[in-house]
N, C-alpha and C. Protein backbone atom coordinates (compact mmCIF):
# COMPACT_ATOMS: atom_id res chain seq x y z
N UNK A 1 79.75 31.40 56.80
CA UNK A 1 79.47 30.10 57.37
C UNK A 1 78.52 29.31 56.49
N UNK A 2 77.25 29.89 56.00
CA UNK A 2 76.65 29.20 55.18
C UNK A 2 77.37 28.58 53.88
N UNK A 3 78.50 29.44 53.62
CA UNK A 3 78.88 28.94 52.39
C UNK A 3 79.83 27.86 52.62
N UNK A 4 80.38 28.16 53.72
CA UNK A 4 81.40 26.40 53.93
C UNK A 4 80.25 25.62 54.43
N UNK A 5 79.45 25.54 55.10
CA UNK A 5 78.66 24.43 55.41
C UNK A 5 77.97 23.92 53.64
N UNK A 6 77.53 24.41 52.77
CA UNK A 6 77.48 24.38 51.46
C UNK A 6 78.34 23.88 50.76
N UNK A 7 79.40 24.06 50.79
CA UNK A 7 80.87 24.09 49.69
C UNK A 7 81.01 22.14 50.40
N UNK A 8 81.35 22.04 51.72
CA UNK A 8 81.91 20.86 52.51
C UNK A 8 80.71 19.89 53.08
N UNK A 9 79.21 19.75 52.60
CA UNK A 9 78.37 19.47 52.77
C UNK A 9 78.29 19.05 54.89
N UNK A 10 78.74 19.97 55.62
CA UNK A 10 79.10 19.77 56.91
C UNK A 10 78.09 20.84 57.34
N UNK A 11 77.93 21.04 58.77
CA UNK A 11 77.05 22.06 59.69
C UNK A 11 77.87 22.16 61.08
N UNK A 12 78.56 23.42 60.54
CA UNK A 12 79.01 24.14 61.69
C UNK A 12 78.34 24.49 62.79
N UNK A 13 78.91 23.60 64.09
CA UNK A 13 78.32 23.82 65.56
C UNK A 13 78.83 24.73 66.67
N UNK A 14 78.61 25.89 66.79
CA UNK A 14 79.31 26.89 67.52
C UNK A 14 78.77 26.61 68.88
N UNK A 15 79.94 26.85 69.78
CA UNK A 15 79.64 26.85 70.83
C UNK A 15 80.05 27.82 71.85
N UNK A 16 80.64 27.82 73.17
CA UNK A 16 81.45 28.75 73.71
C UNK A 16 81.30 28.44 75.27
N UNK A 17 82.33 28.90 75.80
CA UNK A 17 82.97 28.54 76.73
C UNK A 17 83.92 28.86 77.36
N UNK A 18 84.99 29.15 78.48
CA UNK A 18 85.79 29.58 78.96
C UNK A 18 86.69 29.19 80.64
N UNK A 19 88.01 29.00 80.87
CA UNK A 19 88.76 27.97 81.33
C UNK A 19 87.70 28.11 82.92
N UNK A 20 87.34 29.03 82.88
CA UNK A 20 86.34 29.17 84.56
C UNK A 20 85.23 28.49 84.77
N UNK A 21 84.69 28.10 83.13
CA UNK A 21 83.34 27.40 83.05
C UNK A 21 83.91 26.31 82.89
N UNK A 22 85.13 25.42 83.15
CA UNK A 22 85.12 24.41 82.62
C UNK A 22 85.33 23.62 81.34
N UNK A 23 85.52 23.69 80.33
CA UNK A 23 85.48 24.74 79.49
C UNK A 23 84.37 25.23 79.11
N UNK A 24 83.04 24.27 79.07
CA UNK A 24 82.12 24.68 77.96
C UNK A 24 80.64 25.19 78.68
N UNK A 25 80.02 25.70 78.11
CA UNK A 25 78.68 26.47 78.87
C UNK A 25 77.63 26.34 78.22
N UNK A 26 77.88 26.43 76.47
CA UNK A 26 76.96 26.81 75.92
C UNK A 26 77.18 26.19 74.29
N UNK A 27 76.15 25.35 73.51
CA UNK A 27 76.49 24.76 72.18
C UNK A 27 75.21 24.94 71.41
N UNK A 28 75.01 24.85 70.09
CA UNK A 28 74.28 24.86 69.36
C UNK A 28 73.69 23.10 69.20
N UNK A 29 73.02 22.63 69.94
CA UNK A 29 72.80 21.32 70.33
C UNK A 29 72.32 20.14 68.85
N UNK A 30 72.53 19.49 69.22
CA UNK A 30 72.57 18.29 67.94
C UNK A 30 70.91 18.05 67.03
N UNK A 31 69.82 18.36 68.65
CA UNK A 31 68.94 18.33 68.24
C UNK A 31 67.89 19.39 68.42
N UNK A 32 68.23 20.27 68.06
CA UNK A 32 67.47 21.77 67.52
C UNK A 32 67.94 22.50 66.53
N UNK A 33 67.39 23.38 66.12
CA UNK A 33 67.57 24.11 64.99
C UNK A 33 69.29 24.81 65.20
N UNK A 34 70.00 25.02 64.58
CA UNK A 34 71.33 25.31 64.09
C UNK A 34 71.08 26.89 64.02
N UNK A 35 71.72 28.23 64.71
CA UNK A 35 71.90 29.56 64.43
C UNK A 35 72.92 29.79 63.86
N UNK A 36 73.84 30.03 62.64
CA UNK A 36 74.83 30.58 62.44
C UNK A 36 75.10 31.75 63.04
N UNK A 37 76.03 32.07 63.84
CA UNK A 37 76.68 33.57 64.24
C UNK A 37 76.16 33.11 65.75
N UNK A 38 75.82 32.02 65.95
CA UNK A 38 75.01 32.06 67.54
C UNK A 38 75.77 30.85 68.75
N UNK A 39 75.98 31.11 70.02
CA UNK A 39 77.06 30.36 70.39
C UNK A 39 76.12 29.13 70.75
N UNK A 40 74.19 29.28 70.68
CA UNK A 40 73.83 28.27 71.19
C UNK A 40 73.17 28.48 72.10
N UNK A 41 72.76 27.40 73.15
CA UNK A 41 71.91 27.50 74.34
C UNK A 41 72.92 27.05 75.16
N UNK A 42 72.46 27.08 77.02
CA UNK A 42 73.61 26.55 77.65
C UNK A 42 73.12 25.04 77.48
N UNK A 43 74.22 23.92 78.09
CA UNK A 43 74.27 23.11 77.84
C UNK A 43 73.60 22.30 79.41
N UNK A 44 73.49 20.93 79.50
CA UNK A 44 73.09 20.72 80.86
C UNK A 44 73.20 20.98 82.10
N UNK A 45 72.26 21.45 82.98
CA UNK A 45 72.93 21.68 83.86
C UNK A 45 73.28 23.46 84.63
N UNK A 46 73.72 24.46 83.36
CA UNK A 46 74.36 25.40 82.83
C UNK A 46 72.62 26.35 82.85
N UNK A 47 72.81 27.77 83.94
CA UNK A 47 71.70 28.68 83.50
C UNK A 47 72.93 30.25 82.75
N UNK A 48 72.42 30.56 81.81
CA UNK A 48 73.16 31.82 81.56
C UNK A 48 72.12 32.90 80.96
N UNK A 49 72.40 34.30 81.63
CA UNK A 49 71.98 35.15 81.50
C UNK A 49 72.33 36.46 80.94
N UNK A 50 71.27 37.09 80.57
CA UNK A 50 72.37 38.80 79.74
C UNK A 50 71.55 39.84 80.75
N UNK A 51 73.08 40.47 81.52
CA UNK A 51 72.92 41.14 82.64
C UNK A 51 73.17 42.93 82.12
N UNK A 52 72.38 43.74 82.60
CA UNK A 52 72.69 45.37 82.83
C UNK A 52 73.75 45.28 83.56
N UNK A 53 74.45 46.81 83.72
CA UNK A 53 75.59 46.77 84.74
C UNK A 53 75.33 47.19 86.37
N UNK A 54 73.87 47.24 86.28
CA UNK A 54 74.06 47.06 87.49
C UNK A 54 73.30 45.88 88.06
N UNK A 55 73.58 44.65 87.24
CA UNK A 55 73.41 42.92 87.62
C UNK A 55 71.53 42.54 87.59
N UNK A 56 71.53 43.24 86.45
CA UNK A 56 69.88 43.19 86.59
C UNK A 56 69.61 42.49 84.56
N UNK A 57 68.77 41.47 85.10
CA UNK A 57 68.87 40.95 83.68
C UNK A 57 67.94 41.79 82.76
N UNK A 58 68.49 41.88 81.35
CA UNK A 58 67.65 42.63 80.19
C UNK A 58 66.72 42.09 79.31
N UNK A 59 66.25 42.47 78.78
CA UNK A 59 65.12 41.71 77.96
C UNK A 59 65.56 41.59 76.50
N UNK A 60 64.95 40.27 75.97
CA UNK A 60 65.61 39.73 74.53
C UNK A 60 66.00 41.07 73.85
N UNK A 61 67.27 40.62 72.94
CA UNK A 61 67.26 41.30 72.08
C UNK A 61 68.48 42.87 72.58
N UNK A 62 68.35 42.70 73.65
CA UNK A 62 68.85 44.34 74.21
C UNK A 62 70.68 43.47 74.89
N UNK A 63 71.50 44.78 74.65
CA UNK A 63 72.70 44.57 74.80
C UNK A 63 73.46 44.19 76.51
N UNK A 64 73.90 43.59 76.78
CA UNK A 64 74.39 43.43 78.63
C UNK A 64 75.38 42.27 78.22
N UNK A 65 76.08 42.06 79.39
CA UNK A 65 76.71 41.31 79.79
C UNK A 65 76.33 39.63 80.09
N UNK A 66 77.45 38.98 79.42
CA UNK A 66 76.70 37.57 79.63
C UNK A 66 76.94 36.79 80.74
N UNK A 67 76.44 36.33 81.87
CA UNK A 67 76.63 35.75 82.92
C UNK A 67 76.30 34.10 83.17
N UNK A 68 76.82 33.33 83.82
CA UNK A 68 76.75 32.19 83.99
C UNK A 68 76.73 31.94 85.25
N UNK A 69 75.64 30.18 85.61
CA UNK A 69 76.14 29.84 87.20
C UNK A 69 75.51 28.30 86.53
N UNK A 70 76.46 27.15 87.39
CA UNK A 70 76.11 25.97 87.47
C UNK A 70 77.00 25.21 87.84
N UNK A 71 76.84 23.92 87.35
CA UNK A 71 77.69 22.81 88.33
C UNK A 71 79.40 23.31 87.61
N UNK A 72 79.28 23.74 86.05
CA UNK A 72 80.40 23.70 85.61
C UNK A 72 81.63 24.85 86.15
N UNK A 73 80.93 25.96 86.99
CA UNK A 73 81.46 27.03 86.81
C UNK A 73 82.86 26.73 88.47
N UNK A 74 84.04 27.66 87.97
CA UNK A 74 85.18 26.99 89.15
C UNK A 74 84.65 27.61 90.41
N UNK A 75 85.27 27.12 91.41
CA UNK A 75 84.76 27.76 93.04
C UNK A 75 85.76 29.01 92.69
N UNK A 76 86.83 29.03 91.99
CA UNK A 76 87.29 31.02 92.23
C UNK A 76 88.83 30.46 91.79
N UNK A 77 89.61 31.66 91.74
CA UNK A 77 90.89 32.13 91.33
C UNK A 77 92.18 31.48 92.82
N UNK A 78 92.83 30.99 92.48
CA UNK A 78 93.84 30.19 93.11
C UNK A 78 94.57 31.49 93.55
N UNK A 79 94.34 31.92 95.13
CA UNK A 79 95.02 32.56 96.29
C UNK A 79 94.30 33.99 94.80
N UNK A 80 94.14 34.44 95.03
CA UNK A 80 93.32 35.90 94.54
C UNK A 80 91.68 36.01 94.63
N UNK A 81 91.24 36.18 96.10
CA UNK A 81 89.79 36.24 96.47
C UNK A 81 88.90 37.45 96.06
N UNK A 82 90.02 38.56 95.73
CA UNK A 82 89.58 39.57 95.15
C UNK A 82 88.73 39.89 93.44
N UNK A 83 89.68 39.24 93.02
CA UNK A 83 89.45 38.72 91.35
C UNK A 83 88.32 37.86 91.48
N UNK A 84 88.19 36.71 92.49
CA UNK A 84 87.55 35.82 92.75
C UNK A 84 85.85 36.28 92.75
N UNK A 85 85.71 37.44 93.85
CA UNK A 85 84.24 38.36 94.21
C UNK A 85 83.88 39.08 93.30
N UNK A 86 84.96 39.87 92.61
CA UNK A 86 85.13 40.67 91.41
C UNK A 86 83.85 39.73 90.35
N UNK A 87 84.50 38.27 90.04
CA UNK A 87 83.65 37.36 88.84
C UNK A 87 82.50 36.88 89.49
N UNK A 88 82.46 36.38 90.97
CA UNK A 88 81.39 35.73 90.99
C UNK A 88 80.68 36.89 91.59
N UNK A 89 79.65 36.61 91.49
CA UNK A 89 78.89 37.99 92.33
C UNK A 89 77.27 37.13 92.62
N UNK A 90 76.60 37.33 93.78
CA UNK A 90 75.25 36.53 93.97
C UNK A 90 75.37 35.04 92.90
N UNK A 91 76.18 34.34 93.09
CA UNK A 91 76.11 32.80 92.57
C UNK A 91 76.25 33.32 90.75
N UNK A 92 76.52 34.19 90.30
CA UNK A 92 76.85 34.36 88.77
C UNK A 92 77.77 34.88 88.48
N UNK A 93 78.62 34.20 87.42
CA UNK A 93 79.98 34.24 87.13
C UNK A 93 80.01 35.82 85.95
N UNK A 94 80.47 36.63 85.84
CA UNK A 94 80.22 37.36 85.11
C UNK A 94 81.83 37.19 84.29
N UNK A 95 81.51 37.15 82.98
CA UNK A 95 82.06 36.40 81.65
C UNK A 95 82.80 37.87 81.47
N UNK A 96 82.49 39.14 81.43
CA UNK A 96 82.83 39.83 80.72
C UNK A 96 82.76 40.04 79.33
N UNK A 97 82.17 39.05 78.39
CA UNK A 97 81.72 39.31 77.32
C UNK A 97 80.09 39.98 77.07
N UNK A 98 80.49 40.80 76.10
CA UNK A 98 78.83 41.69 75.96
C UNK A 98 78.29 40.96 74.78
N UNK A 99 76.70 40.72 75.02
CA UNK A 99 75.80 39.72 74.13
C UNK A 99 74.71 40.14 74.56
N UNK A 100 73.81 39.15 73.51
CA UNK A 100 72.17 39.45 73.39
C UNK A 100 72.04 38.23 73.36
N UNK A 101 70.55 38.00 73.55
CA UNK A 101 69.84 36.85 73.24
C UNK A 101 68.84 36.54 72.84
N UNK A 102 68.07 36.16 71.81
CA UNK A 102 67.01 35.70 70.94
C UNK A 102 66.03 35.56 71.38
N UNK A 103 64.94 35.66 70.97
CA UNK A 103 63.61 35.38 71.42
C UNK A 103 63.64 33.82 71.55
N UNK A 104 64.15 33.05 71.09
CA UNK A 104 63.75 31.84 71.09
C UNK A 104 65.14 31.11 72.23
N UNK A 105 65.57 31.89 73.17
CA UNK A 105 66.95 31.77 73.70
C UNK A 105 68.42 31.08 73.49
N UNK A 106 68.23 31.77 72.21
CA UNK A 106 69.67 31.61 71.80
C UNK A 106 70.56 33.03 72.16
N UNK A 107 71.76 32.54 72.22
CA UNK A 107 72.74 33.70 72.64
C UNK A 107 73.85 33.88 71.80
N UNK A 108 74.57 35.23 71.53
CA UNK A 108 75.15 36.18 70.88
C UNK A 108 75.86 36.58 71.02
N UNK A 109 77.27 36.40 71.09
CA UNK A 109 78.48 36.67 71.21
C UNK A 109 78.57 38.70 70.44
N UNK A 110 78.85 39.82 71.03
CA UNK A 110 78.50 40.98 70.58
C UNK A 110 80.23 41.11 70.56
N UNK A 111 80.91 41.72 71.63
CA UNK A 111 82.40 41.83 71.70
C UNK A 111 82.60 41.65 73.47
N UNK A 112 84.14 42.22 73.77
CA UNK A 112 84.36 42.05 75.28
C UNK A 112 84.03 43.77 75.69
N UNK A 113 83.14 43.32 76.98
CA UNK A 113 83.44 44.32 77.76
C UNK A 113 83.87 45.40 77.99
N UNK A 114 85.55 45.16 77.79
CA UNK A 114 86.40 46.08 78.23
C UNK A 114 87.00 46.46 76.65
N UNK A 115 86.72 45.78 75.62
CA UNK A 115 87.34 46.42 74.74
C UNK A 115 86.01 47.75 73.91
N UNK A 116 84.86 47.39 74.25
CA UNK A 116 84.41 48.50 73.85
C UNK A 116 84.69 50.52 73.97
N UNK A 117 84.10 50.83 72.94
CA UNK A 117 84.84 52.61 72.56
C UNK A 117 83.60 52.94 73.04
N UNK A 118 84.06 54.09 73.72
CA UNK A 118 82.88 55.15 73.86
C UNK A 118 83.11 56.14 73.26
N UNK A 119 82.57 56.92 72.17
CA UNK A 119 82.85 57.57 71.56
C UNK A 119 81.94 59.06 70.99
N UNK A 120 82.10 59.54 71.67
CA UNK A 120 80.90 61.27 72.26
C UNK A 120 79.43 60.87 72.18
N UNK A 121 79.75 59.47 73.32
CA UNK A 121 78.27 59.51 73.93
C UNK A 121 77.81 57.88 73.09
N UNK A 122 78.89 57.68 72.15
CA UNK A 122 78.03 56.35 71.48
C UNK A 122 78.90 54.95 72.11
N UNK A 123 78.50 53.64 72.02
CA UNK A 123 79.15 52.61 72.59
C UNK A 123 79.33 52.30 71.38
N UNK A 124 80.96 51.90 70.74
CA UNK A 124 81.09 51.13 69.49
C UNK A 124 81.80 50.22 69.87
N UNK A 125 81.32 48.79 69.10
CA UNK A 125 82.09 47.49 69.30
C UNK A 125 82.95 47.14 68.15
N UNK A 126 84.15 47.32 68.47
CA UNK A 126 85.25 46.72 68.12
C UNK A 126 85.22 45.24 67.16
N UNK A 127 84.48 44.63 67.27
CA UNK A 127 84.31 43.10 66.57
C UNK A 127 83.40 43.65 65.53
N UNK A 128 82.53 44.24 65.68
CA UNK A 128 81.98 44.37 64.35
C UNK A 128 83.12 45.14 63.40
N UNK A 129 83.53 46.33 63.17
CA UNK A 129 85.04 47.30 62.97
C UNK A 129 85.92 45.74 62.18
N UNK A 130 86.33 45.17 63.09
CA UNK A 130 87.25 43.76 62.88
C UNK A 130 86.42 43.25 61.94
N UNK A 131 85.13 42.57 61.98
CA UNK A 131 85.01 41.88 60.92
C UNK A 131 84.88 42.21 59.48
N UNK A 132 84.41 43.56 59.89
CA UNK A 132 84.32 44.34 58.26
C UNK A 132 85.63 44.55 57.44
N UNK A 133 86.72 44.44 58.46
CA UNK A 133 87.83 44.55 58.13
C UNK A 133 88.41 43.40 57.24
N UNK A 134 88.28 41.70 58.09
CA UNK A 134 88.57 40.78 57.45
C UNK A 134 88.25 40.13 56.20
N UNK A 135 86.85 41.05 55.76
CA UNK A 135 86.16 41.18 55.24
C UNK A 135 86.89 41.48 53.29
N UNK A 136 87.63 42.38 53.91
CA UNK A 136 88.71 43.59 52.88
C UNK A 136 89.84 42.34 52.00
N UNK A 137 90.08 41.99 50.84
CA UNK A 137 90.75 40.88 50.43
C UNK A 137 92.11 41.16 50.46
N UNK A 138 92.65 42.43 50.84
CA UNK A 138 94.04 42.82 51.57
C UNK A 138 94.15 42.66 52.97
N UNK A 139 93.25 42.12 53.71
CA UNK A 139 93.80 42.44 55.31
C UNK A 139 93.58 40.80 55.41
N UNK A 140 95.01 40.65 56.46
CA UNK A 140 95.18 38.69 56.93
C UNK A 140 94.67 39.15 58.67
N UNK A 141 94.74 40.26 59.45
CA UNK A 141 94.74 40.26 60.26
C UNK A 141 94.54 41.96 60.95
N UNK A 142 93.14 41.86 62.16
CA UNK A 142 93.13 43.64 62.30
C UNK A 142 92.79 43.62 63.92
N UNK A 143 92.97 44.52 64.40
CA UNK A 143 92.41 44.65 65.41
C UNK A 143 91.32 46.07 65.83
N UNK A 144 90.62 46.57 66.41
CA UNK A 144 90.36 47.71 66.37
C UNK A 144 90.11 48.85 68.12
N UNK A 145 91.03 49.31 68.46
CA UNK A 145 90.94 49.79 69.39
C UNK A 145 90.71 51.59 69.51
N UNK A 146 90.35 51.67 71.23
CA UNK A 146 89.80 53.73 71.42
C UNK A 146 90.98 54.14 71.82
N UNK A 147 90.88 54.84 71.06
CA UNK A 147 92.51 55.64 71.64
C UNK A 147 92.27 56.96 72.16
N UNK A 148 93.02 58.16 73.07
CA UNK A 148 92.35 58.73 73.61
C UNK A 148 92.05 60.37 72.34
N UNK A 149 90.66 61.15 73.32
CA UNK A 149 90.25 61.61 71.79
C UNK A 149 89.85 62.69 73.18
N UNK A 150 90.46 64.60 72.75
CA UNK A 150 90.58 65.38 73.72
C UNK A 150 89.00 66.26 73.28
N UNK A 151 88.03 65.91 72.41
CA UNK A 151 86.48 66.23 72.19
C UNK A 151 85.88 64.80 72.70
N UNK A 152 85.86 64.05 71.93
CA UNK A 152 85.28 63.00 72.22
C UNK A 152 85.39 61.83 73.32
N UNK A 153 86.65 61.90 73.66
CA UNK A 153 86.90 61.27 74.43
C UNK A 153 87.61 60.21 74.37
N UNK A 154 87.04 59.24 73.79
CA UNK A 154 87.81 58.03 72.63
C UNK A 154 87.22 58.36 71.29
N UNK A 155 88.65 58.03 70.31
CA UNK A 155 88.33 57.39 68.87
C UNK A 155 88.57 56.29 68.58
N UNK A 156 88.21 56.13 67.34
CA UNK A 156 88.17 54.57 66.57
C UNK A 156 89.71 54.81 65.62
N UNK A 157 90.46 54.27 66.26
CA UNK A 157 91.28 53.62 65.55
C UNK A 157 91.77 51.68 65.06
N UNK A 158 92.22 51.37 63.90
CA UNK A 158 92.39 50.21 63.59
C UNK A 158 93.93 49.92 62.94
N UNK A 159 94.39 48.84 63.71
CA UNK A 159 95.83 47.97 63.48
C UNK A 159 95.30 46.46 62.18
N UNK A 160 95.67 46.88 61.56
CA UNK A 160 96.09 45.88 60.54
C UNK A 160 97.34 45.11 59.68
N UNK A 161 97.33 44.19 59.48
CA UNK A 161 98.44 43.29 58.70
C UNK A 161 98.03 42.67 57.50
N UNK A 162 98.75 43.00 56.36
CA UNK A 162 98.20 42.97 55.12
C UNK A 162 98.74 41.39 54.79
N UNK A 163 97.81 40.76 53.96
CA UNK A 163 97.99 39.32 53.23
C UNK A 163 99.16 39.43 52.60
N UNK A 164 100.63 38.39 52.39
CA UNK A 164 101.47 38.39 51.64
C UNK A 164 101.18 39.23 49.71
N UNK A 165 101.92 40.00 49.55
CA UNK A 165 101.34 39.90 48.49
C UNK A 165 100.53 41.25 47.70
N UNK A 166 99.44 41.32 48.52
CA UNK A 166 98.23 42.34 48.69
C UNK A 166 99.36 44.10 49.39
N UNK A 167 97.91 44.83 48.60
CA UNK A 167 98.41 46.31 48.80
C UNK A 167 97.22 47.07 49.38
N UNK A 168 97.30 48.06 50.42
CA UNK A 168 96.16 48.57 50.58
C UNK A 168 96.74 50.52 51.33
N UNK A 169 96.41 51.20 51.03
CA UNK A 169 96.45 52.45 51.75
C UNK A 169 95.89 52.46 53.29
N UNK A 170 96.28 52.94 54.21
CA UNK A 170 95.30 53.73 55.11
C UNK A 170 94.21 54.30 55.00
N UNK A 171 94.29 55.09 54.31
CA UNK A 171 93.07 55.93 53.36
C UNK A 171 91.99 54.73 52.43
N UNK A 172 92.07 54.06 52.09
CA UNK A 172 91.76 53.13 51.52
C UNK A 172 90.94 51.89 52.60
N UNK A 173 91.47 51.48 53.60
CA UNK A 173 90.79 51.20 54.76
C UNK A 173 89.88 51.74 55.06
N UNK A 174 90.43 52.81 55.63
CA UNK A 174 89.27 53.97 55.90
C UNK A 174 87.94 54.07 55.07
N UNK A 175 88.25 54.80 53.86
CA UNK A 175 86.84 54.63 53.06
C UNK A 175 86.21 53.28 52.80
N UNK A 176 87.03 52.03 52.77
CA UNK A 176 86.04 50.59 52.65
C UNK A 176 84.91 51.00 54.02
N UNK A 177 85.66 51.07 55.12
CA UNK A 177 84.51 51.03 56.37
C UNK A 177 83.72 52.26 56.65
N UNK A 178 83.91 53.22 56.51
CA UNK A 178 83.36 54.42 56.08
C UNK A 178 82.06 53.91 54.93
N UNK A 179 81.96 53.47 54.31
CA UNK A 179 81.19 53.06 53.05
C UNK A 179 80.00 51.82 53.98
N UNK A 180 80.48 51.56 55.09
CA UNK A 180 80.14 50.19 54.91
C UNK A 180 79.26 50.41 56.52
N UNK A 181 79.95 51.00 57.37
CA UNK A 181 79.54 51.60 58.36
C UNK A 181 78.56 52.49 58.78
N UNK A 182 77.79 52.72 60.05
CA UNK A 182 77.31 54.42 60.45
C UNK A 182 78.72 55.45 60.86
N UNK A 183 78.02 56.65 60.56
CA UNK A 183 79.05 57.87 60.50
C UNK A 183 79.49 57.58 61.83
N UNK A 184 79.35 57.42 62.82
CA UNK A 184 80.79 57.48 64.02
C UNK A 184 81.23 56.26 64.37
N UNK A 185 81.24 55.08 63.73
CA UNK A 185 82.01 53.89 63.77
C UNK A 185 83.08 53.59 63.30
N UNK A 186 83.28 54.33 61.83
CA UNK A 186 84.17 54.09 61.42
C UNK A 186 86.01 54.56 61.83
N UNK A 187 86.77 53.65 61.27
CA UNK A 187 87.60 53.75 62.27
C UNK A 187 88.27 55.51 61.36
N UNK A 188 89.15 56.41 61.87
CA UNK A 188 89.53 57.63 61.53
C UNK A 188 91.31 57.81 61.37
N UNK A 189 91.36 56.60 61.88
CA UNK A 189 92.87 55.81 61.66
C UNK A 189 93.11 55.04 61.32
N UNK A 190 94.25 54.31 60.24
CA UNK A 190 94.64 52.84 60.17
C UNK A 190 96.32 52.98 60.20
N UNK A 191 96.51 51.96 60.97
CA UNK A 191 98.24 51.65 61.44
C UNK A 191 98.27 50.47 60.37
N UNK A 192 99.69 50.30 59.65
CA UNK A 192 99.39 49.29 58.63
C UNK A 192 100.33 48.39 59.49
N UNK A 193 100.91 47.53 59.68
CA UNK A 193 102.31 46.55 60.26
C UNK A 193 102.43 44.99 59.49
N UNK A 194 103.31 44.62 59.64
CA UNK A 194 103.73 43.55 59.23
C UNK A 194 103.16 42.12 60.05
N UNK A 195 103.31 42.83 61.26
CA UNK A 195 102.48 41.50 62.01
C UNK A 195 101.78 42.23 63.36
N UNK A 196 100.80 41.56 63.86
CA UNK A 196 100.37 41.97 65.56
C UNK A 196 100.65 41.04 66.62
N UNK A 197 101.01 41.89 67.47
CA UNK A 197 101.09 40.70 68.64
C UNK A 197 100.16 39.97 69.09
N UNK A 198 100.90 38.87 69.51
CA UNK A 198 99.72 38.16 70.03
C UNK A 198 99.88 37.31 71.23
N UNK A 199 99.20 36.16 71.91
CA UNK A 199 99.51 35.48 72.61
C UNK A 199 100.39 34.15 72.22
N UNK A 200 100.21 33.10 72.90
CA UNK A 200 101.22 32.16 72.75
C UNK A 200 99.87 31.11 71.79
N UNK A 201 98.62 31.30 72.78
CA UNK A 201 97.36 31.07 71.62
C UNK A 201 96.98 31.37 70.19
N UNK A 202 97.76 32.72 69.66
CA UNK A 202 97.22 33.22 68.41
C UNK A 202 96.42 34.45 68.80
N UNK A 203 95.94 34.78 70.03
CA UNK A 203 94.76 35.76 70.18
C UNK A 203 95.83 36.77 70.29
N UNK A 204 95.09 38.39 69.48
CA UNK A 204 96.29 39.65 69.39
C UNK A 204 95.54 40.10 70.94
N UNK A 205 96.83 40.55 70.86
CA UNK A 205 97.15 41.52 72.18
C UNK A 205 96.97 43.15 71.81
N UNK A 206 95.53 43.16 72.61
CA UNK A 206 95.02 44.57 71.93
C UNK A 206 95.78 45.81 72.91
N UNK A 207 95.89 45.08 74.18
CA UNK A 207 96.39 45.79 75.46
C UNK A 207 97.96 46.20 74.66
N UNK A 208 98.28 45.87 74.07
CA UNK A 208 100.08 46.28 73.75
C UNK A 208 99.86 47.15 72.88
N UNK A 209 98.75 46.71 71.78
CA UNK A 209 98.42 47.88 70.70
C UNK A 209 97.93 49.36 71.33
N UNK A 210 97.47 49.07 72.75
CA UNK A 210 96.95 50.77 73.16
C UNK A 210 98.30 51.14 73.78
């Protein structure tokens, strides 16, 4: 990011948001300091919090769930009241995305929820795995999911799609993130394919890949 804001003399404004909030919750505002990698503060109006799992907020810096409540957030799910109690819970919408937040309260997009690995006892996030991946000047596209693991429980495996062109091994995957990683993150599989599924959005469909 620094280097396109550099290269295009521009300043990338991250924000974030989701179709329940309306869309938007949270921006890196016009007039404060700019975080790269950071979705921002909430926006007017908008309180959001990083919750434990059992709905108890954490202190800067430490990993939970990101939660929201305000004028923006929807009254609930059209005829599904279940799904509905499920998200809102005591007036806060729970996002399902896992994040941190800054001493100076900015917030941190970490990965989702439900796509995190548990893996003999450790929590590994999947988005970090992915970015190290995109990282690789052979991969256009990766995903990284736990597949089931009869010691551990889950492993780290990773789906990738190679750039027109470009060549890369399995094995070769492997040791880039292996190199780049701690010893039980790295992924212990790579599926190579031509393309991943995805939505009608562009977002892959990790659920088809397990």
């Amino acid at each position: 990011m620094h280097a396109f804001n550099k290269q295009n003399n521009v300043t990338i404004m991250e924000g974030y948001g989701l179709s329940e909030t309306s869309p938007v919750a949270s921006f890196n505002h016009l007039d404060r300091p700019v975080k790269p990698g950071s979705i921002g503060t909430p926006i007017w109006g908008v309180e959001m919090a990083i919750f434990d799992p059992e709905g108890k907020p954490v202190p800067a810096g430490e990993m939970g769930e990101i939660v929201i409540r305000g004028h923006n957030v929807m009254k609930g799910y059209y005829k599904r009241s279940e799904a509905t109690a499920d998200a809102i819970r005591n007036g806060w919408f729970h996002t399902g995305d896992l994040g941190k937040i800054d001493e100076d309260g900015y917030f941190f997009i970490v990965d989702r929820v439900k796509d995190m690995i548990l893996r003999g006892g450790f929590n590994i996030y999947p988005r970090e795995i992915e970015e190290l991946l995109y990282g690789h000047p052979a991969v256009a596209e990766a995903a990284v999911i736990g597949v089931p693991d009869p010691a551990l429980g889950e492993e780290v495996k990773a789906v990738v799609a190679l750039k027109p062109g470009q060549s890369a091994t399995p094995q070769e995957l492997i040791d880039y993130c292996k190199e780049r990683l701690a010893a039980y993150k790295y992924p212990r599989s790579v599926d190579i394919r031509e393309t991943l599924p995805k939505t009608a959005t562009g977002k892959i469909l990790k659920r088809e890949l397990k």
